[in-house]
Protein backbone atom coordinates (compact mmCIF):
# COMPACT_ATOMS: atom_id res chain seq x y z
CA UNK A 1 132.84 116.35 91.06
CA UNK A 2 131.77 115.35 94.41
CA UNK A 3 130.57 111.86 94.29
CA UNK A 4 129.30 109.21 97.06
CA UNK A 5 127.89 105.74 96.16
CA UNK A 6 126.67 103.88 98.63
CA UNK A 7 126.33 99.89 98.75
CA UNK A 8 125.78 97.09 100.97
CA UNK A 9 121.94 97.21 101.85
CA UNK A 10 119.82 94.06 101.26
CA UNK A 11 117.25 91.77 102.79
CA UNK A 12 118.28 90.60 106.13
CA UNK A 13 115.71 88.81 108.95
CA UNK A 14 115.73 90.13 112.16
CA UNK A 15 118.34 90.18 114.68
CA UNK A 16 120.42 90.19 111.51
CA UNK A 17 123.57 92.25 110.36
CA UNK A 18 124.85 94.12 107.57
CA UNK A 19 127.69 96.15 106.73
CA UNK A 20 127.43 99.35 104.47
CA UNK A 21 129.76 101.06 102.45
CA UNK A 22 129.78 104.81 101.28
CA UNK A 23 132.81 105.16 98.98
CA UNK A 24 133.55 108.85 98.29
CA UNK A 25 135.25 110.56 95.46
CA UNK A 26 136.00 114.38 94.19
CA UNK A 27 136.92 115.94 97.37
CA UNK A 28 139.46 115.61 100.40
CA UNK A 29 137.63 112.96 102.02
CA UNK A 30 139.92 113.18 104.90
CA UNK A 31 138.92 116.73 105.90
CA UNK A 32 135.18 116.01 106.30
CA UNK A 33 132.49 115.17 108.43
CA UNK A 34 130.50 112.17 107.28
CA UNK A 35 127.19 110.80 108.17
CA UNK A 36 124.79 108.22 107.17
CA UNK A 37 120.94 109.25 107.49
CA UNK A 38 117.73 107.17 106.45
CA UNK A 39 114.39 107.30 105.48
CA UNK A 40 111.99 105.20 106.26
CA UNK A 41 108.34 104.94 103.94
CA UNK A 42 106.15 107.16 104.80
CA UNK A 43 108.71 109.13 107.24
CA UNK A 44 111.33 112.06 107.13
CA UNK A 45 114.96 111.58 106.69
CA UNK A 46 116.60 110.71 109.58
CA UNK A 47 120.18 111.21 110.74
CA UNK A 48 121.66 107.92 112.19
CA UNK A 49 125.38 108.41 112.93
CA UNK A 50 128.24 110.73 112.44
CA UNK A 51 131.66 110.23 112.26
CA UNK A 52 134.20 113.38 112.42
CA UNK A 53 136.86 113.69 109.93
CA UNK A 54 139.88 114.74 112.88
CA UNK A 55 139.41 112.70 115.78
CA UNK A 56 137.02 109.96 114.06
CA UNK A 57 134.59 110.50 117.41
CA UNK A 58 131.31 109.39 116.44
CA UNK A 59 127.65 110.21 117.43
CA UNK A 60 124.46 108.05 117.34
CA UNK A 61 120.44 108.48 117.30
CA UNK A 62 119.28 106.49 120.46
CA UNK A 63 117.39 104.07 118.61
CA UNK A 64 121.10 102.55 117.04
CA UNK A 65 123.35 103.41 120.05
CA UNK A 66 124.76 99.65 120.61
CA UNK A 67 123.51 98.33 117.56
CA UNK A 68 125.28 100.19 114.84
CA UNK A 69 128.70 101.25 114.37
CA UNK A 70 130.12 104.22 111.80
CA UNK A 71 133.44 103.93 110.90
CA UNK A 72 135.90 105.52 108.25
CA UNK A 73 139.11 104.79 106.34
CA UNK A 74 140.72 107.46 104.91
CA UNK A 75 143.14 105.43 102.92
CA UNK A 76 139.95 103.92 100.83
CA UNK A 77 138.12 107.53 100.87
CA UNK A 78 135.06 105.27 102.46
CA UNK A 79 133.05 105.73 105.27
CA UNK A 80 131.20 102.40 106.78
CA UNK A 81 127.58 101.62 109.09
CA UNK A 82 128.09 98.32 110.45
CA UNK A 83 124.41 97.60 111.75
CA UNK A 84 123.90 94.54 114.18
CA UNK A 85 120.61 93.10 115.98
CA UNK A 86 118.55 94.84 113.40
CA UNK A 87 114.76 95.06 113.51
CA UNK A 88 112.35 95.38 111.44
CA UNK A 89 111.81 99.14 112.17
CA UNK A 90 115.51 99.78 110.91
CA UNK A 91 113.92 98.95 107.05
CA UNK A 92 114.93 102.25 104.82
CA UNK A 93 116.98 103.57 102.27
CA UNK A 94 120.33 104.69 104.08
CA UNK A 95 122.28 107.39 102.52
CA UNK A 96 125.66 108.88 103.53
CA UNK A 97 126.32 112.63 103.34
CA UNK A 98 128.76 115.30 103.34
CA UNK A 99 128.82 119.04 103.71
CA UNK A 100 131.39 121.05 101.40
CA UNK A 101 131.80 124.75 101.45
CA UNK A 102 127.87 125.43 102.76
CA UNK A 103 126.28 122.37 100.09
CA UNK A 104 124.82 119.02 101.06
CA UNK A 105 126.04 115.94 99.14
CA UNK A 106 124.07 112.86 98.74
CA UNK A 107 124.81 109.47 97.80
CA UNK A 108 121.71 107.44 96.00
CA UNK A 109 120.78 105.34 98.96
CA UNK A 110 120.66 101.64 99.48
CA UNK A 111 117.46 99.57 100.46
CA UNK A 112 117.74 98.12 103.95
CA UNK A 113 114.72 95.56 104.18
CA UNK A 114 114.76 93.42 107.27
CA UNK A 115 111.87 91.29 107.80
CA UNK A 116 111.06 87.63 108.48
């Protein structure tokens, strides 16, 4: 089955960095679009990057552009945010997802907390 586990999140203060991992199992990891979205308390789920799965391009929200960097490697099946400068209004869980054959899959988030 299709599985993604994220890791990496923690307390950081600000202007901090961090590096998360999404490490994917169950499916051709290769062959798919990934993305890491977050949610904030009190707010909606938010999409923060996207990585393809041919040409690796990438797209950002504006708020990250500069900041934070997707990245994948297909050899390890895992998909990476590496998130620089960060501010306090970057505190959420981040999740990655995929989309396979018309259903969303969800890994079970990891707390980003940055604060002084």
């Amino acid at each position: 089955q299709v599985q993604l586990v994220e890791s990496g999140g923690g307390l950081v203060q600000p202007g901090g960095s961090l590096r998360l991992s999404c490490a994917a199992s169950g499916f051709i990891f290769r062959s798919y679009t990934m993305h890491w979205y977050r949610q904030a308390p009190g707010k909606e789920r938010e999409l923060v990057a996207t990585i393809t799965s041919t040409s690796g391009s990438s797209n950002y929200v504006e708020s990250v552009k500069g900041r934070f960097t997707i990245s994948r490697d297909n050899d390890k099946n895992t998909v990476y945010l590496q998130m620089l400068a960060l501010k306090p209004e970057d505190t959420a869980v981040y999740y990655c997802k995929t989309l396979i054959r018309g259903v969303d899959y969800w890994g079970q988030g990891t707390q980003v907390t940055v604060s002084s």
